[in-house]
C-alpha atoms as a PDB file:
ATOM      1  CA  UNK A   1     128.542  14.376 325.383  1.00  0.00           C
ATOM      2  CA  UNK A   2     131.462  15.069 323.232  1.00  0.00           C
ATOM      3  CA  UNK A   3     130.154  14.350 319.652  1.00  0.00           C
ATOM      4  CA  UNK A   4     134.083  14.714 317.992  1.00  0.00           C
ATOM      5  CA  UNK A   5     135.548  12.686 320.568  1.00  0.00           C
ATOM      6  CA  UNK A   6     133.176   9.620 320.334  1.00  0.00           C
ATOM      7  CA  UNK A   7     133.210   9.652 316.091  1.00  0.00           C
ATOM      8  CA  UNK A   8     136.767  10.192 316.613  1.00  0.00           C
ATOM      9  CA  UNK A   9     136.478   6.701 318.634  1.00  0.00           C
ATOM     10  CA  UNK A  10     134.273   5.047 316.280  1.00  0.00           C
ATOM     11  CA  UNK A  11     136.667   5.692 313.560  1.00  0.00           C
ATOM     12  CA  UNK A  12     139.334   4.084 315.878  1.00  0.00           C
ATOM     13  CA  UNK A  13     137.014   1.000 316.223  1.00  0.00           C
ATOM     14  CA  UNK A  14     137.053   0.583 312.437  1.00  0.00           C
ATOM     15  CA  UNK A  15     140.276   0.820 311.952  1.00  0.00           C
ATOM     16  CA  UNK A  16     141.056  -1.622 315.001  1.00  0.00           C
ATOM     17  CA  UNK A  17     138.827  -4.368 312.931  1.00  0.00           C
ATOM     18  CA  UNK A  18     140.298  -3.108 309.571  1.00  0.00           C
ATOM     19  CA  UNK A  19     143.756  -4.790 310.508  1.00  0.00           C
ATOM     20  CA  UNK A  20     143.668  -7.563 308.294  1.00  0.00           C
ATOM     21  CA  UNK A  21     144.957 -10.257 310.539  1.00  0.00           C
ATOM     22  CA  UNK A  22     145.203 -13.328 308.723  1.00  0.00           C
ATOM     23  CA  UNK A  23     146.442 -10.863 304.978  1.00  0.00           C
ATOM     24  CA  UNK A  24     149.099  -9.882 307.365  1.00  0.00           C
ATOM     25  CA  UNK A  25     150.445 -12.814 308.730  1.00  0.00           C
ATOM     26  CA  UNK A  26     150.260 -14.785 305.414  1.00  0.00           C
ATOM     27  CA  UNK A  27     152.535 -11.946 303.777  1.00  0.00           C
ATOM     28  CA  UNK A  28     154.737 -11.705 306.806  1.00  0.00           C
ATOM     29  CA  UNK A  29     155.586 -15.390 307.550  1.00  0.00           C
ATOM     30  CA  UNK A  30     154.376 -17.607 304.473  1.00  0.00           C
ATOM     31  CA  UNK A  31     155.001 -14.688 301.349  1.00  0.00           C
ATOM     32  CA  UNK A  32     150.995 -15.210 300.073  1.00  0.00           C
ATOM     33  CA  UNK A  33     147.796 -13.492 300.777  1.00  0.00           C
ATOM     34  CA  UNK A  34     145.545 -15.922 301.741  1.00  0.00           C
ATOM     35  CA  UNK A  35     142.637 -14.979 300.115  1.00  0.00           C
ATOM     36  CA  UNK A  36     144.502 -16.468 297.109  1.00  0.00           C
ATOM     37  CA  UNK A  37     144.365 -19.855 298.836  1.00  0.00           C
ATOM     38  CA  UNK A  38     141.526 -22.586 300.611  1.00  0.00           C
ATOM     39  CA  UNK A  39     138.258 -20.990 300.977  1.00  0.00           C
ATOM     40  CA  UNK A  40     139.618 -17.192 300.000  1.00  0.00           C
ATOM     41  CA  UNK A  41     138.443 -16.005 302.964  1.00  0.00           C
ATOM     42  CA  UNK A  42     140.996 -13.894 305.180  1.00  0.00           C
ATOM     43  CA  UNK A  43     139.832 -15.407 308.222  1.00  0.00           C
ATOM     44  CA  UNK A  44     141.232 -17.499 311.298  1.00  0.00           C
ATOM     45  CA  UNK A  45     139.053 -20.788 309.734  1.00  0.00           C
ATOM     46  CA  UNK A  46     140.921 -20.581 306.143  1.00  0.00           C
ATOM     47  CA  UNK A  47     144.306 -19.648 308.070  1.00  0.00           C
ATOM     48  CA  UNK A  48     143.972 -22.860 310.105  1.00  0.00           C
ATOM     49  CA  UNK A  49     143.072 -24.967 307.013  1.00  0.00           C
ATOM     50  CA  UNK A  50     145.506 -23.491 304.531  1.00  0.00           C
ATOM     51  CA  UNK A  51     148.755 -22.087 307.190  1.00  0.00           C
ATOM     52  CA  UNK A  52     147.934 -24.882 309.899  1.00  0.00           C
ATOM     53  CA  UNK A  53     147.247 -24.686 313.478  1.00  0.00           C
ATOM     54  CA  UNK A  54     149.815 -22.186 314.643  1.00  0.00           C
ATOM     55  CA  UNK A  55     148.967 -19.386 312.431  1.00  0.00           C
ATOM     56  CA  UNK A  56     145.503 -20.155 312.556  1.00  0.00           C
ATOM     57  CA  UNK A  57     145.161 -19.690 316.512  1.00  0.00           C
ATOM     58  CA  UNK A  58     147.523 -16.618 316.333  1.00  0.00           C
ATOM     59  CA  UNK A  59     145.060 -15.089 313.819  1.00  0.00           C
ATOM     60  CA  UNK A  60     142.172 -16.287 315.786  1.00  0.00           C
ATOM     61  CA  UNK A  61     143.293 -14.646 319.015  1.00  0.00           C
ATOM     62  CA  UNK A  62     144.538 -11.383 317.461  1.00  0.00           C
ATOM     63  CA  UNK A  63     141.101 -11.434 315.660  1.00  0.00           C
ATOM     64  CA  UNK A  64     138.905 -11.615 319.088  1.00  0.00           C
ATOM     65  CA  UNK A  65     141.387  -8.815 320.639  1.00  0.00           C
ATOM     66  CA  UNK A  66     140.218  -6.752 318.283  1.00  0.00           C
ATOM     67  CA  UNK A  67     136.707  -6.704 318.710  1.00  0.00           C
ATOM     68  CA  UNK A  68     137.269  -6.876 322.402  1.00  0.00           C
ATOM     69  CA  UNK A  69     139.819  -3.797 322.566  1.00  0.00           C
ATOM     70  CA  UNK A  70     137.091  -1.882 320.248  1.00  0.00           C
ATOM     71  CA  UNK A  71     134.194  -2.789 322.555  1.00  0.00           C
ATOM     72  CA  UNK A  72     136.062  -1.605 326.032  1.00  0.00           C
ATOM     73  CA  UNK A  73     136.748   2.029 324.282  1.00  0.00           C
ATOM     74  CA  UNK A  74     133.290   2.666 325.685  1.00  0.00           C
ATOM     75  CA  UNK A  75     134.842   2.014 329.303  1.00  0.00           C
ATOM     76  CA  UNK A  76     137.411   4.419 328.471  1.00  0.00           C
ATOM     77  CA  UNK A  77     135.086   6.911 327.647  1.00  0.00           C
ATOM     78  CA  UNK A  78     133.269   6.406 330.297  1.00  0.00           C
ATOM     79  CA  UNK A  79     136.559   6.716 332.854  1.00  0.00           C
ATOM     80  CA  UNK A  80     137.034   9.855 331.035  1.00  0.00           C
ATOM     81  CA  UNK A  81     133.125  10.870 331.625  1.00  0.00           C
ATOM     82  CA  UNK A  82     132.925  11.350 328.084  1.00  0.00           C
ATOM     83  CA  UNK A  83     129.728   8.842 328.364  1.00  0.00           C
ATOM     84  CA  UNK A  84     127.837   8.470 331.243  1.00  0.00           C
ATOM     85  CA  UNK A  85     127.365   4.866 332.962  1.00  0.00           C
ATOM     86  CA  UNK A  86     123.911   4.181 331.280  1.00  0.00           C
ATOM     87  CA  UNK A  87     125.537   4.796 327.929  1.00  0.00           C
ATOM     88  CA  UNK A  88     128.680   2.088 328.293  1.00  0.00           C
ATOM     89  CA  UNK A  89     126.885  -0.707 327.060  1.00  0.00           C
ATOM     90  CA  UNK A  90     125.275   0.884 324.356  1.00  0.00           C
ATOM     91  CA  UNK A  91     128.752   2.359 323.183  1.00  0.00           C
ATOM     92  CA  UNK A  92     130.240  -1.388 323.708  1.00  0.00           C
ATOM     93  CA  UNK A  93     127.785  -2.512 320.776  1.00  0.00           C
ATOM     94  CA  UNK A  94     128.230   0.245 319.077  1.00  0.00           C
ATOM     95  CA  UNK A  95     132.119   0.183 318.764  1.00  0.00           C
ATOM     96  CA  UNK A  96     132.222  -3.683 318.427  1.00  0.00           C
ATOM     97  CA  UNK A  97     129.880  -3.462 315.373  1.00  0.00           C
ATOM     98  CA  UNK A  98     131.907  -0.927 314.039  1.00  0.00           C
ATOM     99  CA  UNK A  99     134.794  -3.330 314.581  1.00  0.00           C
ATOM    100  CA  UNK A 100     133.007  -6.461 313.001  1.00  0.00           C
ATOM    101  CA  UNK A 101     132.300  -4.077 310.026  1.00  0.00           C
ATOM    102  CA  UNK A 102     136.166  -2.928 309.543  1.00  0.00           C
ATOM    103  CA  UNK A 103     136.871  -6.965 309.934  1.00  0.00           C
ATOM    104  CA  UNK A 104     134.588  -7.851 307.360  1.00  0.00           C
ATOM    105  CA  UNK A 105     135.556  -4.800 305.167  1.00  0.00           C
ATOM    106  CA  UNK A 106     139.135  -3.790 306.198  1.00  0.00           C
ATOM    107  CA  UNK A 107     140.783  -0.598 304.926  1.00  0.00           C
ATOM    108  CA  UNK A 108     144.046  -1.717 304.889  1.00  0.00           C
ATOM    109  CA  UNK A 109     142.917  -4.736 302.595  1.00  0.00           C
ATOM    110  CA  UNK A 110     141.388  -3.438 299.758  1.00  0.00           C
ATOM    111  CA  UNK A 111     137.748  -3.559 301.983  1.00  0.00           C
ATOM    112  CA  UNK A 112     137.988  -7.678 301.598  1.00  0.00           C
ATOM    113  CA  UNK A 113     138.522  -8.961 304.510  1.00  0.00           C
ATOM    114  CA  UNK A 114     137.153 -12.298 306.856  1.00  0.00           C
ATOM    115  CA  UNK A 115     132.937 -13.136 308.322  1.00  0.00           C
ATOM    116  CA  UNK A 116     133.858 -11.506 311.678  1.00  0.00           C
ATOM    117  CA  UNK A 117     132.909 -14.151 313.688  1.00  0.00           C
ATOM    118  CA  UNK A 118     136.429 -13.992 316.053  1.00  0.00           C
ATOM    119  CA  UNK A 119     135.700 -10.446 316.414  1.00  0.00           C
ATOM    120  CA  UNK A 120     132.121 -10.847 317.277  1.00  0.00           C
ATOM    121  CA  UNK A 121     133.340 -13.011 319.797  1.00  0.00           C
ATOM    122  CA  UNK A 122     135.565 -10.453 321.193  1.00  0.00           C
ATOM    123  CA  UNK A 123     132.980  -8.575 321.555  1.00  0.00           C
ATOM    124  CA  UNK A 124     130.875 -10.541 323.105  1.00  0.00           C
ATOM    125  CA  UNK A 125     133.431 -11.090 325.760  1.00  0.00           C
ATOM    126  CA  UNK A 126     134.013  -7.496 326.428  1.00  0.00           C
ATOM    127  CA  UNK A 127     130.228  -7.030 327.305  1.00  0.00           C
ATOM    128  CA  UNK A 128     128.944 -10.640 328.460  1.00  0.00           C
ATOM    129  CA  UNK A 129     131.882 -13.027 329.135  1.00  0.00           C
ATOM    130  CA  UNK A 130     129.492 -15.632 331.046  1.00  0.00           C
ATOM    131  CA  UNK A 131     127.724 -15.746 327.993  1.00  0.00           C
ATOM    132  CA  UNK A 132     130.488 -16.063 326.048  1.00  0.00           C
ATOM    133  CA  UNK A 133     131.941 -18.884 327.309  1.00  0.00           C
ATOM    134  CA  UNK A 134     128.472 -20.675 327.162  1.00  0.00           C
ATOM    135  CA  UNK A 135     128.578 -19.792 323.516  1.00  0.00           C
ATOM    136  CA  UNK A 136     132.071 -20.978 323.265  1.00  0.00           C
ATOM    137  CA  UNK A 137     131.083 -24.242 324.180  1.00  0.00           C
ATOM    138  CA  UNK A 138     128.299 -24.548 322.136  1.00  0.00           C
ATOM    139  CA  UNK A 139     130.543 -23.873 318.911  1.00  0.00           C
ATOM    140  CA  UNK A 140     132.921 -26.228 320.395  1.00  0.00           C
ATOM    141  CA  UNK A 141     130.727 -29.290 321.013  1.00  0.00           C
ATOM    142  CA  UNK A 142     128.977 -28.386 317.074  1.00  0.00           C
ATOM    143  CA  UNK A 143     132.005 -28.623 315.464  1.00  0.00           C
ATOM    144  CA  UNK A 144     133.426 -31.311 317.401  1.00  0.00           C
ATOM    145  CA  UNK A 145     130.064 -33.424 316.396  1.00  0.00           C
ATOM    146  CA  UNK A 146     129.404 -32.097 313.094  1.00  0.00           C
ATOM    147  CA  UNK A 147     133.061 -31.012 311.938  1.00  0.00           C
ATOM    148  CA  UNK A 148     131.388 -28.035 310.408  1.00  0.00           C
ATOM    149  CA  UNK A 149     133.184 -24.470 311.562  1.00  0.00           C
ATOM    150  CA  UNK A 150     130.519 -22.734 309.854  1.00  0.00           C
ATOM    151  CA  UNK A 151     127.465 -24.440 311.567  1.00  0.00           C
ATOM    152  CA  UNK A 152     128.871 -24.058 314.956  1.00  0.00           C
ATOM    153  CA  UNK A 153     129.458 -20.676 314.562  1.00  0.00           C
ATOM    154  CA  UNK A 154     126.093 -19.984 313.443  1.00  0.00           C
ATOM    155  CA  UNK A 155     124.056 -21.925 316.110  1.00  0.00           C
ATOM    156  CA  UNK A 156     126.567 -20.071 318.495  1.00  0.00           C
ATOM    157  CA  UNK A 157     125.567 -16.925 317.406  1.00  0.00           C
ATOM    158  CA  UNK A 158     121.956 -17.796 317.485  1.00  0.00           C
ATOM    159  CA  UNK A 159     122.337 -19.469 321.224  1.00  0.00           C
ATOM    160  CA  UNK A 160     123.725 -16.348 322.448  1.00  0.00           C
ATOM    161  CA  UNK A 161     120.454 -14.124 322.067  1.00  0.00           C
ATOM    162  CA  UNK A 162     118.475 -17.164 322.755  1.00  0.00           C
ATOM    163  CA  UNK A 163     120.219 -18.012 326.139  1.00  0.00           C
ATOM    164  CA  UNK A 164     119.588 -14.615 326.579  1.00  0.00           C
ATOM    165  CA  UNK A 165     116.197 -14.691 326.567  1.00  0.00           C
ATOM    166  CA  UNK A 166     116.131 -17.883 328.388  1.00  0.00           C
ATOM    167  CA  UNK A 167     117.669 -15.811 331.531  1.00  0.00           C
ATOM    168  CA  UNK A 168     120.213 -19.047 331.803  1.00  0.00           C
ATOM    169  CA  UNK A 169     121.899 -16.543 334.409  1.00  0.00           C
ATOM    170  CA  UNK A 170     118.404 -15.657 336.015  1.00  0.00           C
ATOM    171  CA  UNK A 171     119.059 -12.142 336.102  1.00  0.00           C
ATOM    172  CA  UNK A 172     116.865 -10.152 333.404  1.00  0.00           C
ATOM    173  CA  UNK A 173     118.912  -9.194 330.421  1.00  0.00           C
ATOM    174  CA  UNK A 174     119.225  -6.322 328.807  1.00  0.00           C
ATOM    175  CA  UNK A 175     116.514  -5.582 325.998  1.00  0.00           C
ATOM    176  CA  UNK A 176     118.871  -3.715 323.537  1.00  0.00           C
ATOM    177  CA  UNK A 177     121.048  -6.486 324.109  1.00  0.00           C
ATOM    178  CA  UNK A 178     118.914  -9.300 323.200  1.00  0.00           C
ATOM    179  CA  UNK A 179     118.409  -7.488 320.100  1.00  0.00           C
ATOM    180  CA  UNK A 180     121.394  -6.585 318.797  1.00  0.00           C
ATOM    181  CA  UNK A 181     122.111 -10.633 319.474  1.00  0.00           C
ATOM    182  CA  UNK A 182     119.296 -11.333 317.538  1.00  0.00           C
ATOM    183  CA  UNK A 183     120.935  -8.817 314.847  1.00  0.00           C
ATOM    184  CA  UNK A 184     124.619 -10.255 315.220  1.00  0.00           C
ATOM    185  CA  UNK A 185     123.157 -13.750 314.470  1.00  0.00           C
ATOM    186  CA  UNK A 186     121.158 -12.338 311.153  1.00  0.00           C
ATOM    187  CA  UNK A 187     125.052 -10.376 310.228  1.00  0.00           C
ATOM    188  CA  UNK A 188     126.282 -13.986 310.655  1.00  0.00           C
ATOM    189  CA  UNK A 189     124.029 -16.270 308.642  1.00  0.00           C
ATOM    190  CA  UNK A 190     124.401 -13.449 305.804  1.00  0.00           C
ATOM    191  CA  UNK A 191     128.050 -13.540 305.521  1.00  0.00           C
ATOM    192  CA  UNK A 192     127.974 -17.629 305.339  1.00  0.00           C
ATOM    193  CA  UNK A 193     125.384 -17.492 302.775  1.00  0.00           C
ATOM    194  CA  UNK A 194     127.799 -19.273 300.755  1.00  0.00           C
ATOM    195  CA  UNK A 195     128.834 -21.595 303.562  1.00  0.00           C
ATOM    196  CA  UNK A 196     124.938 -22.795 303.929  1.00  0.00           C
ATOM    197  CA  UNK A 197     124.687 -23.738 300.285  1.00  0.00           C
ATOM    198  CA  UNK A 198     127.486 -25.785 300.508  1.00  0.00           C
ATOM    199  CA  UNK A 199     126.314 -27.616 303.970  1.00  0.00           C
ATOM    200  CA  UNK A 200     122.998 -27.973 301.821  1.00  0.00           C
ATOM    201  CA  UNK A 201     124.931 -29.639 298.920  1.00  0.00           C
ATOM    202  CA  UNK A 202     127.132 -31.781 301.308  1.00  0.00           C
ATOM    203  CA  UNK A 203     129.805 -29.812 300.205  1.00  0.00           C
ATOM    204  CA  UNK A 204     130.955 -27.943 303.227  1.00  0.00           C
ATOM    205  CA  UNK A 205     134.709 -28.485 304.606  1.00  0.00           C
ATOM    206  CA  UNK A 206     135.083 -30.688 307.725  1.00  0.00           C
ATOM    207  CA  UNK A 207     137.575 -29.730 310.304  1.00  0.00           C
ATOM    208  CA  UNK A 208     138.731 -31.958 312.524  1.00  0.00           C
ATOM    209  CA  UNK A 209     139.515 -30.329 316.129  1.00  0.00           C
ATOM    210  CA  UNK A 210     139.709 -33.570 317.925  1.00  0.00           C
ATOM    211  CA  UNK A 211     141.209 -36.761 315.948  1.00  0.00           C
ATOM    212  CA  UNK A 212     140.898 -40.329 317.599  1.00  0.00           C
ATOM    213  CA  UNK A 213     143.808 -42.074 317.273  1.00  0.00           C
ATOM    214  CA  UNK A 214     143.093 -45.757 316.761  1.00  0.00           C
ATOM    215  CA  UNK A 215     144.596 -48.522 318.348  1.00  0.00           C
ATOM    216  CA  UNK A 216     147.280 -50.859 316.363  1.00  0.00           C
ATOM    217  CA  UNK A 217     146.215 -54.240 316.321  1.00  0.00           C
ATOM    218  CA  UNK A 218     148.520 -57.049 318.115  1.00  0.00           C
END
């Protein structure tokens, strides 16, 4: 195993999450930094409330292609038989945590940066991407009912080590990935610690992702 090769690649991972997505495209395209605006969180959620829909999917996306792009490094090191086979999904959690972590505390953004969930996403998709789109549609059909970003992405994140467990595939799932899911949904109730007091007060943000149009009267 080639000890400076893979910290060299976990530094990579960090810095691939560190790129401050939604700080970035603010400056770039609107002239503000976005943690001076809605929820001051430099996220895809607070991009799509305060920017709009555009910039808030562009954000979004770039956001999961990071975590995903950090998580496959482990393939690559694998190709490279840096790692052996065993190793590549340990190294996939591994380098998408690291990832998560630069998100939520980006070096090129004075260490404030977004709750990671995009990136966790990413990946998610990079190591289970059945699972993922089960989880997906969970998050989907929460917000869609509740029109609470926040609570969908946390029962998301806590169907994903549950479903797990549940063997909704019905192959048996990896142990050290159950619990690291179990861990990923603890990193994600922490960093909306704020988000749950507000649901709790009834003063969480609704978002809308599907609007019914009503029908003008004759």
């Amino acid at each position: 195993m080639n000890v400076l090769l893979i910290s060299a690649t976990t530094v990579l991972a960090y810095l691939l999450g560190s790129i401050p997505t939604a700080v970035w495209y603010g400056q770039g395209f609107f002239g503000i930094d976005i943690r001076q605006f809605g929820s001051g969180n430099a996220g895809a959620t607070n991009t799509f409330r305060v920017l709009g829909k555009r910039a808030g999917t562009i954000v979004m996306l770039v956001d999961v292609l990071k975590g995903y792009t950090a998580a496959i490094l482990s393939t690559l090191l694998w190709h490279f038989d840096v790692i052996t086979f065993n190793e590549v999904l340990t190294f996939k959690l591994v380098f998408g945590i690291v990832a998560v972590i630069g998100h939520l505390y980006p070096v090129f953004a004075d260490f404030k940066g977004g709750k990671g969930v995009a990136s966790l996403l990413g990946m998610i998709l990079a190591i289970h991407p059945e699972m993922a789109a089960v989880c997906i549609g969970i998050f989907l059909l929460v917000v869609i009912a509740s029109q609470y970003v926040s609570l969908g992405s946390m029962m998301a994140a806590l169907a994903f080590p549950v479903l797990l467990l549940l063997r909704i595939f019905g192959e048996k799932e990896s142990p050290l990935l159950i619990a690291f899911g179990f861990l990923i949904f603890v990193m994600v109730v922490l960093t909306h610690q704020k988000n749950i007091g507000r649901l709790l007060r009834g003063q969480e943000s609704r978002t809308v992702l599907i609007r019914l149009r009503k029908k003008r009267e004759e």
